[in-house]
C-alpha atoms as a PDB file:
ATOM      1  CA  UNK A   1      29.972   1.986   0.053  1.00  0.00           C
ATOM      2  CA  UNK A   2      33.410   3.692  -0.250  1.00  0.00           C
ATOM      3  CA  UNK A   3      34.541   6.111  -2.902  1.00  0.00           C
ATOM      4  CA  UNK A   4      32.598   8.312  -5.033  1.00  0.00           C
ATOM      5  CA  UNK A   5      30.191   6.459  -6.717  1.00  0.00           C
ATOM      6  CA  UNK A   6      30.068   5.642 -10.555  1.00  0.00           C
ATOM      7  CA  UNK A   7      27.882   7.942 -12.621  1.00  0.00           C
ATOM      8  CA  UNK A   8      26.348   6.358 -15.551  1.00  0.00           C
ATOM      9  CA  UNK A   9      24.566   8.725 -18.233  1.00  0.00           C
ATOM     10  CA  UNK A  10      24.267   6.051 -21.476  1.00  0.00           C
ATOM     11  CA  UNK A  11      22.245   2.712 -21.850  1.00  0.00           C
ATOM     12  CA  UNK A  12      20.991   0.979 -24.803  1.00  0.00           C
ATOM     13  CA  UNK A  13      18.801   3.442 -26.795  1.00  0.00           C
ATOM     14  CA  UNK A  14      19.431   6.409 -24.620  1.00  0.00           C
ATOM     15  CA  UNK A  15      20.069   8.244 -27.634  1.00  0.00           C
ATOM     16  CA  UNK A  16      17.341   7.343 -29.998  1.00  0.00           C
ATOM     17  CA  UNK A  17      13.793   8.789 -30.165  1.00  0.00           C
ATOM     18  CA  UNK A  18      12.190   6.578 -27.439  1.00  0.00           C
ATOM     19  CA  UNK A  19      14.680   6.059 -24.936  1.00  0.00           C
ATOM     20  CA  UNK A  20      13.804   2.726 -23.424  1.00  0.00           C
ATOM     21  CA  UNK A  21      15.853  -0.481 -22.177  1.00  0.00           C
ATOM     22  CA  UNK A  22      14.056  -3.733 -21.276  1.00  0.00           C
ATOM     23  CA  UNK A  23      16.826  -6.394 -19.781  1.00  0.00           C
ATOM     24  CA  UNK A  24      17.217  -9.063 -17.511  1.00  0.00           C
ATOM     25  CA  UNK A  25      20.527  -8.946 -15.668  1.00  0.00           C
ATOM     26  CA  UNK A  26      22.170 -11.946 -13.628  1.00  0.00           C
ATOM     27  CA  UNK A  27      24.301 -10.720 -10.866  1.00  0.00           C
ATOM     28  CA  UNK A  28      26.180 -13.230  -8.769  1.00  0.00           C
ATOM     29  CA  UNK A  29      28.201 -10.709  -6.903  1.00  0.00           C
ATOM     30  CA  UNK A  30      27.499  -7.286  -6.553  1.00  0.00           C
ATOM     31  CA  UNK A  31      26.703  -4.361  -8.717  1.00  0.00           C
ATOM     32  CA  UNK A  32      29.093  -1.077  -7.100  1.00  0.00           C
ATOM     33  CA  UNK A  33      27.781   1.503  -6.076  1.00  0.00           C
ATOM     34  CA  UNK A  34      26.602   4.333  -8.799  1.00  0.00           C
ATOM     35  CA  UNK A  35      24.110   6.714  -9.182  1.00  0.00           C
ATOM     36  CA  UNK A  36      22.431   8.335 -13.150  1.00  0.00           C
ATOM     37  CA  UNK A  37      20.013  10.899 -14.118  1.00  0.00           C
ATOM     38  CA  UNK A  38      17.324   8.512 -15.842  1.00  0.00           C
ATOM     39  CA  UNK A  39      14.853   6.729 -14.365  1.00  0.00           C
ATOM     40  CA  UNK A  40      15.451   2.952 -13.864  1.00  0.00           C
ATOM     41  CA  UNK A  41      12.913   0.261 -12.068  1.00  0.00           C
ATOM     42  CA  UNK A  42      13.971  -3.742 -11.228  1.00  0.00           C
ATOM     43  CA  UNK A  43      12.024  -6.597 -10.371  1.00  0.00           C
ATOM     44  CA  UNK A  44      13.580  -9.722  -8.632  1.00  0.00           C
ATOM     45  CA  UNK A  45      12.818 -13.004 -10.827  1.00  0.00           C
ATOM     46  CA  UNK A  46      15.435 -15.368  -8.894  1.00  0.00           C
ATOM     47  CA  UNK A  47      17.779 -15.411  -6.267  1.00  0.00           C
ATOM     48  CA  UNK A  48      18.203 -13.203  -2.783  1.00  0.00           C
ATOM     49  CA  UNK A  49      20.226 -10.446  -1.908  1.00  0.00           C
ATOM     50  CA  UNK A  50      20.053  -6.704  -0.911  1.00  0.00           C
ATOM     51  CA  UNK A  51      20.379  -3.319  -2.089  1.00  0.00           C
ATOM     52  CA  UNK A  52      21.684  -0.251  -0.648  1.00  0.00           C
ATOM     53  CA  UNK A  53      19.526   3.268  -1.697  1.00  0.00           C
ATOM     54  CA  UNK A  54      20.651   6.037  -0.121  1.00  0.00           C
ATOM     55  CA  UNK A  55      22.781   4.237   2.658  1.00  0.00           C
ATOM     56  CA  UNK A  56      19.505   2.528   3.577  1.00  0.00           C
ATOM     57  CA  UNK A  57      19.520  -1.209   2.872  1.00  0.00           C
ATOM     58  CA  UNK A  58      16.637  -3.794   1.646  1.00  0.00           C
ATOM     59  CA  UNK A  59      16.093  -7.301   1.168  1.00  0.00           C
ATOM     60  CA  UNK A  60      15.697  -8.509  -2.762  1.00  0.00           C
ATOM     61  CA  UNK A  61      13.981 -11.645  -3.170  1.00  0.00           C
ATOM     62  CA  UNK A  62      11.613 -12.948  -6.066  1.00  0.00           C
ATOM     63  CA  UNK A  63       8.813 -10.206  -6.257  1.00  0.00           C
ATOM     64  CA  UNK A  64      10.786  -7.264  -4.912  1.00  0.00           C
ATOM     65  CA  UNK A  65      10.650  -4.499  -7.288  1.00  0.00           C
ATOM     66  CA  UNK A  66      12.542  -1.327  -6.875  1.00  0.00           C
ATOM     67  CA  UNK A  67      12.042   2.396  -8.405  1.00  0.00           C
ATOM     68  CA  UNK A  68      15.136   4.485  -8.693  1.00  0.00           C
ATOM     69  CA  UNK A  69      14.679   7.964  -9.128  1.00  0.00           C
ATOM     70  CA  UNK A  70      18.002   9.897 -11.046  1.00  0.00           C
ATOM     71  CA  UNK A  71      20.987  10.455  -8.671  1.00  0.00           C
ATOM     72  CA  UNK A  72      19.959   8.290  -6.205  1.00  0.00           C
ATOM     73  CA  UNK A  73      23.146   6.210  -4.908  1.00  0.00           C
ATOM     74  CA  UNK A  74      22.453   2.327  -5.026  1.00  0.00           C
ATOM     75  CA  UNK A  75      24.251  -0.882  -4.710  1.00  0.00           C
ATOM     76  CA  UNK A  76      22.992  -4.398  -5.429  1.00  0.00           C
ATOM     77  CA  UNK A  77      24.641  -7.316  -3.676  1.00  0.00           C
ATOM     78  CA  UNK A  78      23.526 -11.036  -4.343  1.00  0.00           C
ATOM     79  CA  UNK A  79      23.691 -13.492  -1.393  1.00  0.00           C
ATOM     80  CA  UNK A  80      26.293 -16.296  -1.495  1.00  0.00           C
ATOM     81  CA  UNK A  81      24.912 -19.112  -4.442  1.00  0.00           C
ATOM     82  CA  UNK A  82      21.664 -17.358  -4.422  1.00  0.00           C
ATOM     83  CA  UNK A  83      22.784 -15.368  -7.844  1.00  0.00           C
ATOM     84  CA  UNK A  84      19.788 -12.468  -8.493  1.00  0.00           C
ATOM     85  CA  UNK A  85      18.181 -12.486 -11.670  1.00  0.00           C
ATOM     86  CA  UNK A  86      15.959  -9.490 -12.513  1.00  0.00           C
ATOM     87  CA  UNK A  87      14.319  -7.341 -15.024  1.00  0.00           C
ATOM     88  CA  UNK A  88      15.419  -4.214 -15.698  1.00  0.00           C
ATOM     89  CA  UNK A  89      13.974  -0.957 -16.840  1.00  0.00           C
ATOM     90  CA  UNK A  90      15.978   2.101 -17.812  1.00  0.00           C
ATOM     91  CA  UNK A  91      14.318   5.282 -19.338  1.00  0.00           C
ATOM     92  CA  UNK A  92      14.127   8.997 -19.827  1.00  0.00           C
ATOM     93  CA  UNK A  93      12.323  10.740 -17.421  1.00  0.00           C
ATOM     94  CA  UNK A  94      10.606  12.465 -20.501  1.00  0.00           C
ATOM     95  CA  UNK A  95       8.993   9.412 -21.379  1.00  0.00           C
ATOM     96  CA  UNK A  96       6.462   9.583 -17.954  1.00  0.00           C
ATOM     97  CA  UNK A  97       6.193  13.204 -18.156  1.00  0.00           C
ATOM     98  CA  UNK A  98       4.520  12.680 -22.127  1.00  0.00           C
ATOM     99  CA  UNK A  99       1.163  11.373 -20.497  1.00  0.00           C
ATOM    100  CA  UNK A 100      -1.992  13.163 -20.258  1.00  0.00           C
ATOM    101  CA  UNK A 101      -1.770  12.462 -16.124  1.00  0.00           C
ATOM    102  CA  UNK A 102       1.524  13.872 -15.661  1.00  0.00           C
ATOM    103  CA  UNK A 103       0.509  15.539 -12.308  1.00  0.00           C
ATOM    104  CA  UNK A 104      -0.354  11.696 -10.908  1.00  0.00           C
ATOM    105  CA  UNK A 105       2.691  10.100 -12.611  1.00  0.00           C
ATOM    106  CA  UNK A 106       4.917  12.514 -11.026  1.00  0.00           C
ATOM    107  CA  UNK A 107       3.505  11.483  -7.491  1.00  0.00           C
ATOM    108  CA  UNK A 108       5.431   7.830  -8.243  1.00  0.00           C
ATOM    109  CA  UNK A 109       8.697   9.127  -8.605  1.00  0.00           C
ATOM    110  CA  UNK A 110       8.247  10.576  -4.920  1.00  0.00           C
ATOM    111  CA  UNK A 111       8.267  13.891  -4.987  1.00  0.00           C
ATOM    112  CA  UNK A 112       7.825  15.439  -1.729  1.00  0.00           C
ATOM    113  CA  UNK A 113       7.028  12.300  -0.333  1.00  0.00           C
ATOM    114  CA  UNK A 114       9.590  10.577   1.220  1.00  0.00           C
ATOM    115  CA  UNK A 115       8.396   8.495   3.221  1.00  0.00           C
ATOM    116  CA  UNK A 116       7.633   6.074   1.066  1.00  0.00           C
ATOM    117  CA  UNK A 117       9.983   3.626   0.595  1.00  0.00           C
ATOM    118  CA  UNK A 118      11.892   3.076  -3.033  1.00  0.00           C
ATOM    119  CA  UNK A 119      10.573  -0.426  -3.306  1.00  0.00           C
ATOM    120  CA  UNK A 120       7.888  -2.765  -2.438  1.00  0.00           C
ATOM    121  CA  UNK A 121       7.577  -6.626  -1.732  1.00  0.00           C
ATOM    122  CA  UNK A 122       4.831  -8.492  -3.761  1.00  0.00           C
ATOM    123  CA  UNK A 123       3.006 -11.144  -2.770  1.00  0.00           C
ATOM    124  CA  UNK A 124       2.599 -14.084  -4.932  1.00  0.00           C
ATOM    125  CA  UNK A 125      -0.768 -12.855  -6.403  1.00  0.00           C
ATOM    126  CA  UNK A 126       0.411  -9.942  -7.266  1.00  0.00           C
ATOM    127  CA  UNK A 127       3.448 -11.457  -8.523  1.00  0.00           C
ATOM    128  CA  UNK A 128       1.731 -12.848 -11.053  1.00  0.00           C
ATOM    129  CA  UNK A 129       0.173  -9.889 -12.631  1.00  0.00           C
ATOM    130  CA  UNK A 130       4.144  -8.000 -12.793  1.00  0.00           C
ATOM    131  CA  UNK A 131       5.441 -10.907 -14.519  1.00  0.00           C
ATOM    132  CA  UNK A 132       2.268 -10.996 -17.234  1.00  0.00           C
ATOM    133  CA  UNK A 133       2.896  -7.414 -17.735  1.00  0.00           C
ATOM    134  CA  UNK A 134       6.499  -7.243 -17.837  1.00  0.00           C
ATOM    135  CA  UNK A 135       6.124 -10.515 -20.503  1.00  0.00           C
ATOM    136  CA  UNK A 136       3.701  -8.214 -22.457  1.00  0.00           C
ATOM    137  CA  UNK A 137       6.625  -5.220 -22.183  1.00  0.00           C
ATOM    138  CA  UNK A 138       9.580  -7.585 -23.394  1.00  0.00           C
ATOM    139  CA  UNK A 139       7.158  -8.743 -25.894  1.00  0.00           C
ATOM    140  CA  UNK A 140       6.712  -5.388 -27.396  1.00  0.00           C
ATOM    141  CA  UNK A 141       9.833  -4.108 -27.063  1.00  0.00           C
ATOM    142  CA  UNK A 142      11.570  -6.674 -29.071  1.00  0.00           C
ATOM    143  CA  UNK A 143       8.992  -6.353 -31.929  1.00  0.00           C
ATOM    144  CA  UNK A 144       8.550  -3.454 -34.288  1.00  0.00           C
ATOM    145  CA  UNK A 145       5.024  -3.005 -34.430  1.00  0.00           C
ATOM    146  CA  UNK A 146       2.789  -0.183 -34.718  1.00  0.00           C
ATOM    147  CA  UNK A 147       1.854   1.677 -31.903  1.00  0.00           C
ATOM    148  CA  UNK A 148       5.097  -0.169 -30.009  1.00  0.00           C
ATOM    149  CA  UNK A 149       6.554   2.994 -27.958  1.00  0.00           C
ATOM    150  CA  UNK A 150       3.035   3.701 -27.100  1.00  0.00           C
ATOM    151  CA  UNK A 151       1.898   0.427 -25.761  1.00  0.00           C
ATOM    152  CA  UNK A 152       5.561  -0.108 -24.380  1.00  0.00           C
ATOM    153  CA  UNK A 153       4.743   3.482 -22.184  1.00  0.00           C
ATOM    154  CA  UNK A 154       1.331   2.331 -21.199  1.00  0.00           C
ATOM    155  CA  UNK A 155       3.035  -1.091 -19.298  1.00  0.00           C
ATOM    156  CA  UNK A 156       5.460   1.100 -18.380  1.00  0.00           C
ATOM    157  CA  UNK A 157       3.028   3.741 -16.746  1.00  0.00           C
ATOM    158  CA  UNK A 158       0.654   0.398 -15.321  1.00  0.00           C
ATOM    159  CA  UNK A 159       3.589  -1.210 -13.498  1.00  0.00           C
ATOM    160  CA  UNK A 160       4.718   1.949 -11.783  1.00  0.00           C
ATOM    161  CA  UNK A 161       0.791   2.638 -10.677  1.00  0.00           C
ATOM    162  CA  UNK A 162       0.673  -1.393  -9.437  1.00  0.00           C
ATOM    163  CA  UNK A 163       4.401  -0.362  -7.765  1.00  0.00           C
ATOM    164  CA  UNK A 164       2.643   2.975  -6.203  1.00  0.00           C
ATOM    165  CA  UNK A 165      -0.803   1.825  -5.081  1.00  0.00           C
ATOM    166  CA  UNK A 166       0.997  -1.462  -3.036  1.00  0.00           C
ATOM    167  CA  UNK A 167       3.735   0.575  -1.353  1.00  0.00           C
ATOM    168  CA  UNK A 168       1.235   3.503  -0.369  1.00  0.00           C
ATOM    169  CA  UNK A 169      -0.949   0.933   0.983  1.00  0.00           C
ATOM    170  CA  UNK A 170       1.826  -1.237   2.968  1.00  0.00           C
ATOM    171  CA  UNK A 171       3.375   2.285   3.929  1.00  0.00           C
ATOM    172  CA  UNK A 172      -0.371   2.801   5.315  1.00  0.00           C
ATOM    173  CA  UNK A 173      -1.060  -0.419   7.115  1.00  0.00           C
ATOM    174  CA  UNK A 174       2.694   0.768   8.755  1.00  0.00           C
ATOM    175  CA  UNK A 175       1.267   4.098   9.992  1.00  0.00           C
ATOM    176  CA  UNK A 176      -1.774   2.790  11.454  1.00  0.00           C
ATOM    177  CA  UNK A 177       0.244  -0.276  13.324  1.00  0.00           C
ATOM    178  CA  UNK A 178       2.726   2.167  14.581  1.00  0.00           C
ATOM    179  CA  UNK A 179      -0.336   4.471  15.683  1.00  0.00           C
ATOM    180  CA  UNK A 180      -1.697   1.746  17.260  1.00  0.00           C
ATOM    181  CA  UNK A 181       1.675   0.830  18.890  1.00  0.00           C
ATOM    182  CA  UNK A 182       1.517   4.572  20.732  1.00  0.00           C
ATOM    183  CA  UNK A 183      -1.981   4.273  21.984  1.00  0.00           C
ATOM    184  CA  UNK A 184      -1.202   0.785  23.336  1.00  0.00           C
ATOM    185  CA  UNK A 185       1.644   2.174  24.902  1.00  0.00           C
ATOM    186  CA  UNK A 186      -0.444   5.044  26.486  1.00  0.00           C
ATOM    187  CA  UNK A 187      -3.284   2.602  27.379  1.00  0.00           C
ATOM    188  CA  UNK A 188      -0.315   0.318  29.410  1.00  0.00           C
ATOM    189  CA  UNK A 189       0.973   3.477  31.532  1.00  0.00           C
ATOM    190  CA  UNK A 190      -2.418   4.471  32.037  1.00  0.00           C
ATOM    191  CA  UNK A 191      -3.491   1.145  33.708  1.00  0.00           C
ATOM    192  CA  UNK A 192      -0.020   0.764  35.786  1.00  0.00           C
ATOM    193  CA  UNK A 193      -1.161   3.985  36.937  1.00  0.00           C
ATOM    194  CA  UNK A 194      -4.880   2.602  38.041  1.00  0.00           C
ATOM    195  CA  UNK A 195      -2.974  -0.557  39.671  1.00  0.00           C
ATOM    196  CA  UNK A 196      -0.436   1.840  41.683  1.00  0.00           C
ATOM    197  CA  UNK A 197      -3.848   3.561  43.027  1.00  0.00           C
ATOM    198  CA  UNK A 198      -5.967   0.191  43.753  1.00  0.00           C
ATOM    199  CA  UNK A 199      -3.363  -2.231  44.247  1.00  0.00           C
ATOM    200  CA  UNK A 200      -5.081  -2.436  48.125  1.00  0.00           C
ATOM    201  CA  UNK A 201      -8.557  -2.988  46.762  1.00  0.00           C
ATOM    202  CA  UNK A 202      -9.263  -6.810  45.501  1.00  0.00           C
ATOM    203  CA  UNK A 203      -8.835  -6.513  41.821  1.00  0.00           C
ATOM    204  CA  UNK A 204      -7.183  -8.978  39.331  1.00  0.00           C
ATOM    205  CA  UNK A 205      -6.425  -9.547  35.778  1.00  0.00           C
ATOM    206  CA  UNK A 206      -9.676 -10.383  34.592  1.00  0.00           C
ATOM    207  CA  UNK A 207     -11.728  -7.255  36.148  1.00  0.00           C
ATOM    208  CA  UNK A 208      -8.805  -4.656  34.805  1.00  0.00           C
ATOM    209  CA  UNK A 209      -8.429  -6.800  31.281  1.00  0.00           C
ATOM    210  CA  UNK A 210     -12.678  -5.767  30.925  1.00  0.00           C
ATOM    211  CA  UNK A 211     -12.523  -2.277  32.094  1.00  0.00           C
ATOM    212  CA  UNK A 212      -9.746  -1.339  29.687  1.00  0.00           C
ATOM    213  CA  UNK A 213     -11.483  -3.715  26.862  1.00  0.00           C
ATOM    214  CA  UNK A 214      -8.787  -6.073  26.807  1.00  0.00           C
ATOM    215  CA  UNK A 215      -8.581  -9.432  26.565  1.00  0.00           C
ATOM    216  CA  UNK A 216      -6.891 -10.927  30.074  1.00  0.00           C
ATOM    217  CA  UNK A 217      -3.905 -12.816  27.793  1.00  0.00           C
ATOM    218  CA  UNK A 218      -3.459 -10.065  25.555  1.00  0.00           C
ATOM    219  CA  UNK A 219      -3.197  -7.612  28.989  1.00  0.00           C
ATOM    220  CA  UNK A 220      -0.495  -9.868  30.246  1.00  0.00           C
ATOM    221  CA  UNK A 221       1.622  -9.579  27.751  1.00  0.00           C
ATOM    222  CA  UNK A 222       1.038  -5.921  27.427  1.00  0.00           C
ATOM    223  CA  UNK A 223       2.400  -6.279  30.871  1.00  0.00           C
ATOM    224  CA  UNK A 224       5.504  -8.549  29.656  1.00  0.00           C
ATOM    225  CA  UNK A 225       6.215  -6.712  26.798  1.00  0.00           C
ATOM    226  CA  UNK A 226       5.970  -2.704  28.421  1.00  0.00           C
ATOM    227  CA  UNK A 227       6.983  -3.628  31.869  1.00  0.00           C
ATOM    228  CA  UNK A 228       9.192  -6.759  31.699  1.00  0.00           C
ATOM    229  CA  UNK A 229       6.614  -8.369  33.916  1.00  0.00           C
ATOM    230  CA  UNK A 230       3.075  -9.925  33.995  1.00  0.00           C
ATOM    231  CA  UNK A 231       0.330  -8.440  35.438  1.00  0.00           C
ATOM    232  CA  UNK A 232       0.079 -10.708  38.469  1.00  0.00           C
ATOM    233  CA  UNK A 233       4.020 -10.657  39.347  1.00  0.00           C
ATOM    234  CA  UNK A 234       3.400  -6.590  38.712  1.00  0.00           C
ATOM    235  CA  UNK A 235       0.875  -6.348  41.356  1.00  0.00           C
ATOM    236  CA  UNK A 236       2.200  -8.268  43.822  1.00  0.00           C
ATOM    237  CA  UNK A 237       5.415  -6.658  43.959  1.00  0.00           C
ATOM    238  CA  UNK A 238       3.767  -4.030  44.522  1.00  0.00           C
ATOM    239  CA  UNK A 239       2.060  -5.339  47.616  1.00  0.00           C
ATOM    240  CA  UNK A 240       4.652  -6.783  49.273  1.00  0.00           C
ATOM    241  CA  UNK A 241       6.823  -3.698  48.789  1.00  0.00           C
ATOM    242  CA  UNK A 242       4.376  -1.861  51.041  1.00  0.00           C
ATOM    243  CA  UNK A 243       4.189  -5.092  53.497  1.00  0.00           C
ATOM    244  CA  UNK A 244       7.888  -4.532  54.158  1.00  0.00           C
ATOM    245  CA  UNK A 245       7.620  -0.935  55.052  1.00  0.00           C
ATOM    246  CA  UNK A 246       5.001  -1.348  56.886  1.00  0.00           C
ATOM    247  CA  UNK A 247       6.680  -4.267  58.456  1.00  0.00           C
ATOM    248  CA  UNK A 248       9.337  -2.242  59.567  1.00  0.00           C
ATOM    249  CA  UNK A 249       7.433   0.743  60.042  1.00  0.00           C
ATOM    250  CA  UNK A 250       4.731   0.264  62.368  1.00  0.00           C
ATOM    251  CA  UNK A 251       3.543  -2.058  65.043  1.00  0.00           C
ATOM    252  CA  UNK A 252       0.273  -3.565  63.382  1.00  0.00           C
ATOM    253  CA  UNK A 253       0.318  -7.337  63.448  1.00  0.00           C
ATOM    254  CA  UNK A 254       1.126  -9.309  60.037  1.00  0.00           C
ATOM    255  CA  UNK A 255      -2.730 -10.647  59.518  1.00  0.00           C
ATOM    256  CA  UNK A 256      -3.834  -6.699  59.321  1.00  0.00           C
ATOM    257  CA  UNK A 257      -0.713  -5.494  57.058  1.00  0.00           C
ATOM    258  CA  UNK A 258      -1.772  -8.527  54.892  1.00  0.00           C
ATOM    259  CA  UNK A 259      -5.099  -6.951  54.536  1.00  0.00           C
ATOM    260  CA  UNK A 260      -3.762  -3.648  54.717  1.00  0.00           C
ATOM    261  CA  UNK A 261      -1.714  -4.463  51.251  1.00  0.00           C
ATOM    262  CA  UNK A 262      -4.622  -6.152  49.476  1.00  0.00           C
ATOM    263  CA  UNK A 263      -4.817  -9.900  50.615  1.00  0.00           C
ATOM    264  CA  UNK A 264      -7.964 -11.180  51.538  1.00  0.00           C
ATOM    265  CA  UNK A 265      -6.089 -14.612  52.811  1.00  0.00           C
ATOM    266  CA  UNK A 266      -2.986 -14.507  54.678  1.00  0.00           C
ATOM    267  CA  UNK A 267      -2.219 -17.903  53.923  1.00  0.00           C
ATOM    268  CA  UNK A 268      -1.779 -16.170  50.210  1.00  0.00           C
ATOM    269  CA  UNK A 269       0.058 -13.204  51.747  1.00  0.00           C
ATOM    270  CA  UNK A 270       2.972 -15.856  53.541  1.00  0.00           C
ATOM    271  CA  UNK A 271       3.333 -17.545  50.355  1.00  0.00           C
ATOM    272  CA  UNK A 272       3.783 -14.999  47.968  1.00  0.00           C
ATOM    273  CA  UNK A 273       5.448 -12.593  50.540  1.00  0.00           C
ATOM    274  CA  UNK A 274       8.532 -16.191  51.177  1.00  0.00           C
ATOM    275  CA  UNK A 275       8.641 -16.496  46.763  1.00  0.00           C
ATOM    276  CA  UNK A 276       9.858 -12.814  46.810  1.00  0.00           C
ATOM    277  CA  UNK A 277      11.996 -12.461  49.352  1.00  0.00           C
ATOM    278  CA  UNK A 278      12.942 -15.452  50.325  1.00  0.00           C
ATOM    279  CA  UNK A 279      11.623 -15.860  54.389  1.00  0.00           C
ATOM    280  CA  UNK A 280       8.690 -15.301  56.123  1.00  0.00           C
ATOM    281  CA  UNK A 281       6.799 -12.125  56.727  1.00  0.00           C
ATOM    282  CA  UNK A 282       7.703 -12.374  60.433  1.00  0.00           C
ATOM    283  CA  UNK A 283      11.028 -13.189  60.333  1.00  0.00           C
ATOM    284  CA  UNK A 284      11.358 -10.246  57.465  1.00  0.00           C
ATOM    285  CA  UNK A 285      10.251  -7.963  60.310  1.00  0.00           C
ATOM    286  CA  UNK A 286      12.485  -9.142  62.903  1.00  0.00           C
ATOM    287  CA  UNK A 287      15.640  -8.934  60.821  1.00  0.00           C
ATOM    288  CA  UNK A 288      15.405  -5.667  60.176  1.00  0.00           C
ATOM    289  CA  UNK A 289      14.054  -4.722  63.802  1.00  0.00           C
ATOM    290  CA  UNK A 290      17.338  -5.971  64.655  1.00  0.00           C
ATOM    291  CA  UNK A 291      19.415  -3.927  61.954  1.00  0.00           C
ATOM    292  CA  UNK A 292      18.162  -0.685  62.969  1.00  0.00           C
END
């Protein structure tokens, strides 16, 4: 977004004694950046494209719906022959702050809160109920019946709770995943930390996998994912890094360094001592005997 945005104050019955506007608006480009001081709420019926809050961008597809509080900046931009269709909701903040649970309604518009995010994503149940209840709203508001403005702020009010409970509960499934993400974390340093101590001793994938209560595969690619490495190709490096110094560093034969290290055969110690560095364990040693 360049500029200064546009600031829009009017819409369609802003004025009048219930100021409400129920649309739906086609936009095959973009929508410019602007910003007003009512509240306004879409919900993606066709189409794909993105909007901008805040300089933070989104994906809109069908069953995104998105709460703008007043002077928040947004942009809407439709993708390329994917043209967005969507409802949309303009009103007077008054027209929330009229109900008997003011002190809950005003929780939805964020206050203090935010980290919750400005829109949420519905899934195709839920879908269904927003598009029944924004029916019943255009229904209403194109009639003249009694009780209208009231039943026209009771959809109004039941949207924003459906809006509220789903993105509290999606911003909570988040948290715990991300909470879970640290602990995993601290679980993986915590076991490289147990193999640097007992890499000598015989233990494997399997025996560390059940005394951390993980599964083996699911250890692995904790490994993969944390260390850029399985377990396996972890602990052997670490072997055969102390092979070579010792290799170089003292005078005991190759069949007790191989048990030194952790390998019980030393037919297993050759091979996977030649797949790292490239030559045997002996000729390893006499290379760099020679060097120094």
């Amino acid at each position: 977004m360049t500029g200064i945005p546009l600031y829009l104050t009017h819409y369609a019955n802003s004025n009048s004694s219930f100021p409400f506007c129920l649309e739906i608006h086609r936009i095959d480009v973009k929508f410019p950046a602007h910003r007003h001081d009512y509240m306004e709420f879409s919900y993606v019926i066709e189409g794909s494209g993105s909007e901008i809050i805040n300089g933070l961008e989104h994906v809109m597809r069908p069953g995104t719906l998105t709460f703008i509080s007043p002077y928040q900046v947004h942009e809407i931009r439709a993708d390329k022959n994917a043209s967005l269709h969507l409802y949309n909701c303009i009103f007077n903040m008054d027209l929330l702050f009229k109900t008997s649970e003011m002190g809950e309604i005003t929780s939805i518009i964020n206050i203090g809160e935010e980290s919750l995010p400005p829109y949420h994503q519905f899934d195709d149940c839920e879908r269904e109920q927003i598009m029944l209840l924004l029916e019943q709203m255009e229904k209403e508001y194109v009639q003249t019946e009694h009780w209208r403005d009231a039943m026209l702020r009771a959809k109004l009010t039941e949207i924003l709770v459906w809006f509220d409970r789903a993105r509290r509960k999606q911003n909570q499934v988040l948290t715990e995943k991300k909470k879970n993400e640290v602990l995993l974390r601290e679980n993986i340093w915590e076991i490289i930390h147990y193999v640097h101590q007992h890499y000598r001793n015989d233990i494997s994938l399997t025996q560390v996998a059940q005394q951390y209560h993980f599964s083996p595969s699911y250890l692995s690619e904790l490994f993969k994912k944390h260390v850029g490495q399985n377990f396996v190709r972890f602990l052997h490096e670490l072997r055969i890094r102390h092979a070579c110094g010792l290799l170089t560093g003292s005078d005991a034969s190759i069949t007790e360094i191989a048990s030194e290290v952790g390998y019980r055969s030393f037919q297993t110690f050759s091979r996977v001592f030649r797949e790292l560095k490239d030559i045997p364990p002996s000729e390893y040693r006499k290379k760099k005997l020679l060097f120094y």
